[in-house]
N, C-alpha and C. Protein backbone atom coordinates (compact mmCIF):
# COMPACT_ATOMS: atom_id res chain seq x y z
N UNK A 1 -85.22 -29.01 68.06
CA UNK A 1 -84.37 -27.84 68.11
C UNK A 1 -84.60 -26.97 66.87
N UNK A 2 -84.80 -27.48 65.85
CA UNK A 2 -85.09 -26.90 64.66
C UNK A 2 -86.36 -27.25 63.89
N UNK A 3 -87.00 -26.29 63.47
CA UNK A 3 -88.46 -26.76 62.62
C UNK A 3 -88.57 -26.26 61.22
N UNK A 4 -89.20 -26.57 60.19
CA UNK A 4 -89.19 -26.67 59.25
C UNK A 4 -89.26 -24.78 59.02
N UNK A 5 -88.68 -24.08 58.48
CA UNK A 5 -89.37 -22.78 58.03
C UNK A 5 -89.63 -22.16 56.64
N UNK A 6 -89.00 -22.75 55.84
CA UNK A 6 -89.19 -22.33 54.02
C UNK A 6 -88.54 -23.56 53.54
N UNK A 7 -88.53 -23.72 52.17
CA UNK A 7 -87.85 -24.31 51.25
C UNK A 7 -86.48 -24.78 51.10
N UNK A 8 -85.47 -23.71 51.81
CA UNK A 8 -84.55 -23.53 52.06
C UNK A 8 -83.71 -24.13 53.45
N UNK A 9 -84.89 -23.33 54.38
CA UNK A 9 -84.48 -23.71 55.83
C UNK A 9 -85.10 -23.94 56.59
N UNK A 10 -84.24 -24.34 58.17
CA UNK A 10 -84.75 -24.80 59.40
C UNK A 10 -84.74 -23.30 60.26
N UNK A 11 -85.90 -23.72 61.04
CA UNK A 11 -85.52 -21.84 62.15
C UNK A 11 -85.53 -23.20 63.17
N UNK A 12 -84.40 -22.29 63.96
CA UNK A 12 -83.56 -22.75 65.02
C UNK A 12 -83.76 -21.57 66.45
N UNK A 13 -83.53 -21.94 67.49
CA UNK A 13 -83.54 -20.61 69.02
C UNK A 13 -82.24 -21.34 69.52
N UNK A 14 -80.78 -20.28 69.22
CA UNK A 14 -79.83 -20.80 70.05
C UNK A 14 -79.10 -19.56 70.82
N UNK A 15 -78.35 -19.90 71.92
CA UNK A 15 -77.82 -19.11 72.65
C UNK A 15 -76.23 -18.80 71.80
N UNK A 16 -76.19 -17.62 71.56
CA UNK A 16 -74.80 -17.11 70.59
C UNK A 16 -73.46 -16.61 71.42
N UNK A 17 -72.51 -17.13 71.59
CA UNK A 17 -71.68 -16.79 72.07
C UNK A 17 -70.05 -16.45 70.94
N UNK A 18 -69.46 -15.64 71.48
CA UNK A 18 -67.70 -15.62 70.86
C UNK A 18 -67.17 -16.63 71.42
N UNK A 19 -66.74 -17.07 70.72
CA UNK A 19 -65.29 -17.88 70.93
C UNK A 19 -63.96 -17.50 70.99
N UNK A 20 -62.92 -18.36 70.77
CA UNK A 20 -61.55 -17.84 70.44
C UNK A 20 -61.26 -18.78 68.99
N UNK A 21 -62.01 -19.53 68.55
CA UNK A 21 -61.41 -20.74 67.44
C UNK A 21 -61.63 -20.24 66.38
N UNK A 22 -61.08 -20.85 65.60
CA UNK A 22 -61.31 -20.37 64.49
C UNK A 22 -62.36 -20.58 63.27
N UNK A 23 -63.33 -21.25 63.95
CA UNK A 23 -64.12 -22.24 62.80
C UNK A 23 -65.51 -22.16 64.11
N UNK A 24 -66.62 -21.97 63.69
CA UNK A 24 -67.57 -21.69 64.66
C UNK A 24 -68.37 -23.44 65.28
N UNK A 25 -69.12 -23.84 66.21
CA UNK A 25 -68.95 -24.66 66.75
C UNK A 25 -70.51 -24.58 67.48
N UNK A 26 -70.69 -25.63 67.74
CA UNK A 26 -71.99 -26.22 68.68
C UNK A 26 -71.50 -27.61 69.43
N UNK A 27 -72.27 -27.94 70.45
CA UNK A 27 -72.26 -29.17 71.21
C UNK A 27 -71.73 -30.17 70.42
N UNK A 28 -70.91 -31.31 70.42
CA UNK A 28 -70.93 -32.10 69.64
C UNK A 28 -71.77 -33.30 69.79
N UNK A 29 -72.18 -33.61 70.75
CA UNK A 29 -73.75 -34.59 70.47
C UNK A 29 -74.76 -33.78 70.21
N UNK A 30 -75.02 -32.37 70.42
CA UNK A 30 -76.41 -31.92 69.21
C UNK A 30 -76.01 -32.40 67.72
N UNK A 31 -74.54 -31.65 67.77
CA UNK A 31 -74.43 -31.62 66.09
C UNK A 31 -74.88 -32.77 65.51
N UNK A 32 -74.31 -33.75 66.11
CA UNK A 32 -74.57 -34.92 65.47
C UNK A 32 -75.76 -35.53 65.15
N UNK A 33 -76.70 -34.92 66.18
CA UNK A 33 -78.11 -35.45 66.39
C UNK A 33 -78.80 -34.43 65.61
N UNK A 34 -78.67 -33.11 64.92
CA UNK A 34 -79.31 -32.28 64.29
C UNK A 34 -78.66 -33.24 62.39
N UNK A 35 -77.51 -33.55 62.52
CA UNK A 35 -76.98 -33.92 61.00
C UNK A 35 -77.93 -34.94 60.95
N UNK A 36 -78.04 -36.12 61.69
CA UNK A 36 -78.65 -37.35 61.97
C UNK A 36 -79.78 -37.02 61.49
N UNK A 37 -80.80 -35.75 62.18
CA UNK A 37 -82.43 -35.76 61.67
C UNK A 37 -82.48 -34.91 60.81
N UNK A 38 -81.46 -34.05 60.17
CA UNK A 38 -81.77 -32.97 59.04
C UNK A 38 -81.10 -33.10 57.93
N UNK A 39 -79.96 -34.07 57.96
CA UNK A 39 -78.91 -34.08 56.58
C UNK A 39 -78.76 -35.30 56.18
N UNK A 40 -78.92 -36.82 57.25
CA UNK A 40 -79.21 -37.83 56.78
C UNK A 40 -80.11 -38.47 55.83
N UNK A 41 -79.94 -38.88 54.80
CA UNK A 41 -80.92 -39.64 53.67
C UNK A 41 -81.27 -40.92 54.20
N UNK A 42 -80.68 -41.87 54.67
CA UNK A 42 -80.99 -43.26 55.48
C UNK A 42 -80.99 -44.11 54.39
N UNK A 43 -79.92 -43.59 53.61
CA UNK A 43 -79.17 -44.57 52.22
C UNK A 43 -77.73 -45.56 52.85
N UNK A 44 -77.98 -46.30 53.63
CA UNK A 44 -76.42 -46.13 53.41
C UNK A 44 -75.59 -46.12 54.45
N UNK A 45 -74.50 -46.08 55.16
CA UNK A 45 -73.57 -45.38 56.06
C UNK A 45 -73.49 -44.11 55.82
N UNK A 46 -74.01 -43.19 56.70
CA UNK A 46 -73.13 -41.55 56.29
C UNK A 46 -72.79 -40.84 57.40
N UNK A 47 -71.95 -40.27 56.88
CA UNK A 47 -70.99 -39.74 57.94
C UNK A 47 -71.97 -38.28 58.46
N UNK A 48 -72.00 -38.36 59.65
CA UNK A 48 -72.92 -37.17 60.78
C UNK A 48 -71.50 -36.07 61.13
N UNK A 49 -70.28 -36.06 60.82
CA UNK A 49 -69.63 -35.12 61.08
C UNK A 49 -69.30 -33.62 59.81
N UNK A 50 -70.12 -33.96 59.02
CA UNK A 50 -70.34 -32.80 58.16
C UNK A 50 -70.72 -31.38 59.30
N UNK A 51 -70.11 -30.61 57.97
CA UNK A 51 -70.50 -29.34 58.98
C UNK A 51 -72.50 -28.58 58.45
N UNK A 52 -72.94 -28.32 59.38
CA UNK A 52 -74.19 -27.86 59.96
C UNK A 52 -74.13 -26.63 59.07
N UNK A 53 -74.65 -26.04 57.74
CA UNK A 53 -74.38 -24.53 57.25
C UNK A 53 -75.78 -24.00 57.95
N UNK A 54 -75.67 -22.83 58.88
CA UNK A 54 -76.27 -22.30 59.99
C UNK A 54 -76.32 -20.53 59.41
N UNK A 55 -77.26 -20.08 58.94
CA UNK A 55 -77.39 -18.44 58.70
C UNK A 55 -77.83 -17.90 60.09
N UNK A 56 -76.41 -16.88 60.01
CA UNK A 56 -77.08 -15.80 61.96
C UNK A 56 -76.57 -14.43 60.92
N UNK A 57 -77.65 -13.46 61.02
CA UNK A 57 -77.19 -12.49 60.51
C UNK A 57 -77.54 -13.13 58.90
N UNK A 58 -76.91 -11.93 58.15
CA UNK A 58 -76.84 -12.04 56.92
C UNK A 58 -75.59 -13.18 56.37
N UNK A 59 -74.79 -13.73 57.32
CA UNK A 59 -74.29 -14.83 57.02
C UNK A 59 -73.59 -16.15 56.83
N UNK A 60 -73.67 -16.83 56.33
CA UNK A 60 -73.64 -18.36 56.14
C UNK A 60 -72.65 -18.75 57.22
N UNK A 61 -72.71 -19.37 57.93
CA UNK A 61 -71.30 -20.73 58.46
C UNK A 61 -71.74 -21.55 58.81
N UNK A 62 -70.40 -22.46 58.18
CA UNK A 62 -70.22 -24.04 58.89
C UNK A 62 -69.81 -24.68 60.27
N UNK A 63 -70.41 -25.05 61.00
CA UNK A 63 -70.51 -25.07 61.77
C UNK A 63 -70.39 -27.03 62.14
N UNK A 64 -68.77 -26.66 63.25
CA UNK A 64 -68.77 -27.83 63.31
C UNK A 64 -68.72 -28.29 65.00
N UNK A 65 -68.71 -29.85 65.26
CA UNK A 65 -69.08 -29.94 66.55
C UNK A 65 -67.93 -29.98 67.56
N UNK A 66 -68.05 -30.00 68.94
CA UNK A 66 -66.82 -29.61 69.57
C UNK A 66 -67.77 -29.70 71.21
N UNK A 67 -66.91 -31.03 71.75
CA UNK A 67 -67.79 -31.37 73.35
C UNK A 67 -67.46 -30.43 74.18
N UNK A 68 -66.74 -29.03 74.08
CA UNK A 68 -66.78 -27.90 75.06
C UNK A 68 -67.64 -27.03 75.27
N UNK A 69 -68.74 -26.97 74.14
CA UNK A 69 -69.23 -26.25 73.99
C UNK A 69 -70.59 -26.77 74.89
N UNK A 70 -71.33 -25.22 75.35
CA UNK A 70 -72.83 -25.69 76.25
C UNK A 70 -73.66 -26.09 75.09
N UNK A 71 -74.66 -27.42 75.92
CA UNK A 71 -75.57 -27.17 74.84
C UNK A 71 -76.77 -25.94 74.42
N UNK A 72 -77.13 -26.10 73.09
CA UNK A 72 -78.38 -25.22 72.90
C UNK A 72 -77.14 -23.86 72.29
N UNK A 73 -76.19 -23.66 72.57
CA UNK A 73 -75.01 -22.80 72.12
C UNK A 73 -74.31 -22.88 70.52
N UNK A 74 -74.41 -21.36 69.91
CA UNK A 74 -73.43 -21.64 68.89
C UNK A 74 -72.33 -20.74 68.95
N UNK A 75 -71.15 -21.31 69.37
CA UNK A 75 -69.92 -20.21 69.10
C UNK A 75 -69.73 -20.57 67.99
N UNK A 76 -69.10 -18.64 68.14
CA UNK A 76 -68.81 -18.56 66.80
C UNK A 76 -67.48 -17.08 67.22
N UNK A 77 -66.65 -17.64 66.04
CA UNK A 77 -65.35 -16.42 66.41
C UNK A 77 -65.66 -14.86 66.34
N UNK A 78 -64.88 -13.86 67.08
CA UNK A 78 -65.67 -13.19 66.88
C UNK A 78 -65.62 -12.05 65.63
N UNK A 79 -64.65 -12.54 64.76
CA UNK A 79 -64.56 -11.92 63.17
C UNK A 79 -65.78 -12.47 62.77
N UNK A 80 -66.42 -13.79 62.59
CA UNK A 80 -67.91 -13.91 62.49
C UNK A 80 -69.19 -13.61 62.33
N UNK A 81 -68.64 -12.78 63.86
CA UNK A 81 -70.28 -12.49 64.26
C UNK A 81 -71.16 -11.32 63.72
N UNK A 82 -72.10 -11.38 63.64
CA UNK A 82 -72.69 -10.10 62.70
C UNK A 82 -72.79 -8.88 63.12
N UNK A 83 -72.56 -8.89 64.72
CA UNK A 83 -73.46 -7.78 65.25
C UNK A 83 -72.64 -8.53 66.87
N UNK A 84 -72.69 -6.95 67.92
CA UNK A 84 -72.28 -6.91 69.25
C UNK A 84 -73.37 -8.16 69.91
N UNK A 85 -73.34 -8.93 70.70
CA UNK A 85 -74.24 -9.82 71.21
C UNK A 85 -74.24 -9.73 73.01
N UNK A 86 -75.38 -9.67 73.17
CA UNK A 86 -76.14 -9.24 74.62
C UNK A 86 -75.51 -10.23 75.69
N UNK A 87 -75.28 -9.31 76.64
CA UNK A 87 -74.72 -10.06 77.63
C UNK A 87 -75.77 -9.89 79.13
N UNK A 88 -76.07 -11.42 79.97
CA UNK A 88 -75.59 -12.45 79.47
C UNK A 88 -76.44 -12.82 77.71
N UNK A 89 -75.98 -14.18 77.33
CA UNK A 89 -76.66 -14.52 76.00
C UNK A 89 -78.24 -14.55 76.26
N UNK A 90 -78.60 -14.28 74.90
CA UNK A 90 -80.29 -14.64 75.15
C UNK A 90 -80.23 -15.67 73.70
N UNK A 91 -81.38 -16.53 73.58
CA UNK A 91 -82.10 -16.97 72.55
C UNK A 91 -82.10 -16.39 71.22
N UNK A 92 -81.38 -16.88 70.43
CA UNK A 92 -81.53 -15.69 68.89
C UNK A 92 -82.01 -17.30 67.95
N UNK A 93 -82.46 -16.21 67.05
CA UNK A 93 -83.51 -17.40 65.91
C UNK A 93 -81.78 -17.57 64.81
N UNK A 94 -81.92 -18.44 64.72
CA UNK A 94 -80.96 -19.20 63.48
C UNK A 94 -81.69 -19.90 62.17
N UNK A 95 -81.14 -19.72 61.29
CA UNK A 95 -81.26 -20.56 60.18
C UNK A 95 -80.52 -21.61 59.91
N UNK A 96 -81.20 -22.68 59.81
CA UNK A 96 -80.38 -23.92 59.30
C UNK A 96 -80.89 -24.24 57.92
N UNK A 97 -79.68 -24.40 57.08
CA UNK A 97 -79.74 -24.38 55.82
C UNK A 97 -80.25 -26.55 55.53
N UNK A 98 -80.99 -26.60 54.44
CA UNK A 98 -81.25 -27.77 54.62
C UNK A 98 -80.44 -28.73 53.97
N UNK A 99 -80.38 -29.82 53.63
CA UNK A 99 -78.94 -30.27 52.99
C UNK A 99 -78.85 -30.07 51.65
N UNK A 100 -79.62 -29.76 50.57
CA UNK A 100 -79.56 -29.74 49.28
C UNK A 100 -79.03 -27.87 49.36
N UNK A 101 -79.68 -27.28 49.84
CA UNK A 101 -78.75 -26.03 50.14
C UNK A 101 -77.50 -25.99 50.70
N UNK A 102 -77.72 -26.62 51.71
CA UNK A 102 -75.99 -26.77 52.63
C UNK A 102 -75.03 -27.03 51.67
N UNK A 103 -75.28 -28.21 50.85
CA UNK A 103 -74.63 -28.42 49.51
C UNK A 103 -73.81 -27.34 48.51
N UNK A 104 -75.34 -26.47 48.27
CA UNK A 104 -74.79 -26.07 47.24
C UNK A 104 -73.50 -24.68 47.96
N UNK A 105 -74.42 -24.06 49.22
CA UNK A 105 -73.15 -22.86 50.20
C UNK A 105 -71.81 -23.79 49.98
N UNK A 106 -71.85 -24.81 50.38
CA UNK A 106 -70.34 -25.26 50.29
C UNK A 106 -69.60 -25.32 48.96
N UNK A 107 -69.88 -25.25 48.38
CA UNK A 107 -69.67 -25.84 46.96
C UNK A 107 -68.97 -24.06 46.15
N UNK A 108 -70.16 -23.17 46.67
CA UNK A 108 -69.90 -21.98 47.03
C UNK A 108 -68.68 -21.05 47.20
N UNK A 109 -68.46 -22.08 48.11
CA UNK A 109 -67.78 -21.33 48.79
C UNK A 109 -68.11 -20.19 49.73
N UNK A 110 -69.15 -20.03 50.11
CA UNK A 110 -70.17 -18.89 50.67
C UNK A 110 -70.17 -19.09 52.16
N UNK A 111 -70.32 -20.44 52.80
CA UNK A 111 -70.04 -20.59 53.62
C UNK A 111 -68.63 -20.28 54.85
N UNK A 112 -69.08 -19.37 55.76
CA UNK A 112 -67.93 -19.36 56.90
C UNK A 112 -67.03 -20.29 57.49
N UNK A 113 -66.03 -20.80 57.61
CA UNK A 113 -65.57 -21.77 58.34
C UNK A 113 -65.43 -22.62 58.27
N UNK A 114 -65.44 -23.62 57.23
CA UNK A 114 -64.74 -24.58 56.23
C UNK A 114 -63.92 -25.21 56.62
């Protein structure tokens, strides 16, 4: 779902939708399975319910999981969103921040949706 693209990040192709919640959201067995192969160290027990920091637009959110959602989908509220989004959805490129970045957005405070 995601491939390596800079230093920083993952480029991602997901279908963007509004929501009504307040905190933006993906599948919750992707999420888990994207934390699992992109944020896991394989030190250890660690917890896969961290939130996903995901750049659409110029910016940052956390992004957490939620089994309503379609897969391949990221809602997101629509105070959020960067820009009007095409109806129906198409494919938009995402950034996934990698975990030593994800880190530091949170820490930040930079990150959306917390």
């Amino acid at each position: 779902m995601f491939e390596p693209f800079s230093r920083a990040y993952y480029l991602g192709r997901l279908y963007i939708e509004p929501h009504q919640g307040d905190r933006p959201v993906m599948h919750d067995e992707q999420h888990e399975a994207v934390n699992e192969q992109l944020y896991a160290t394989g030190a250890g027990i660690e917890r896969l319910d961290n939130p996903l920091v995901m750049k659409l637009g110029s910016r940052h959110l956390a992004v957490h999981g939620d089994a309503g959602v379609p897969g391949r989908t990221l809602a997101v509220p629509e105070p959020m969103l960067p820009e009007r989004l095409d109806t129906p959805p198409t494919l938009r490129e995402v950034l996934l921040a990698k975990a030593d970045r994800a880190t530091q957005l949170v820490e930040m405070g930079v990150a959306a949706g917390i």
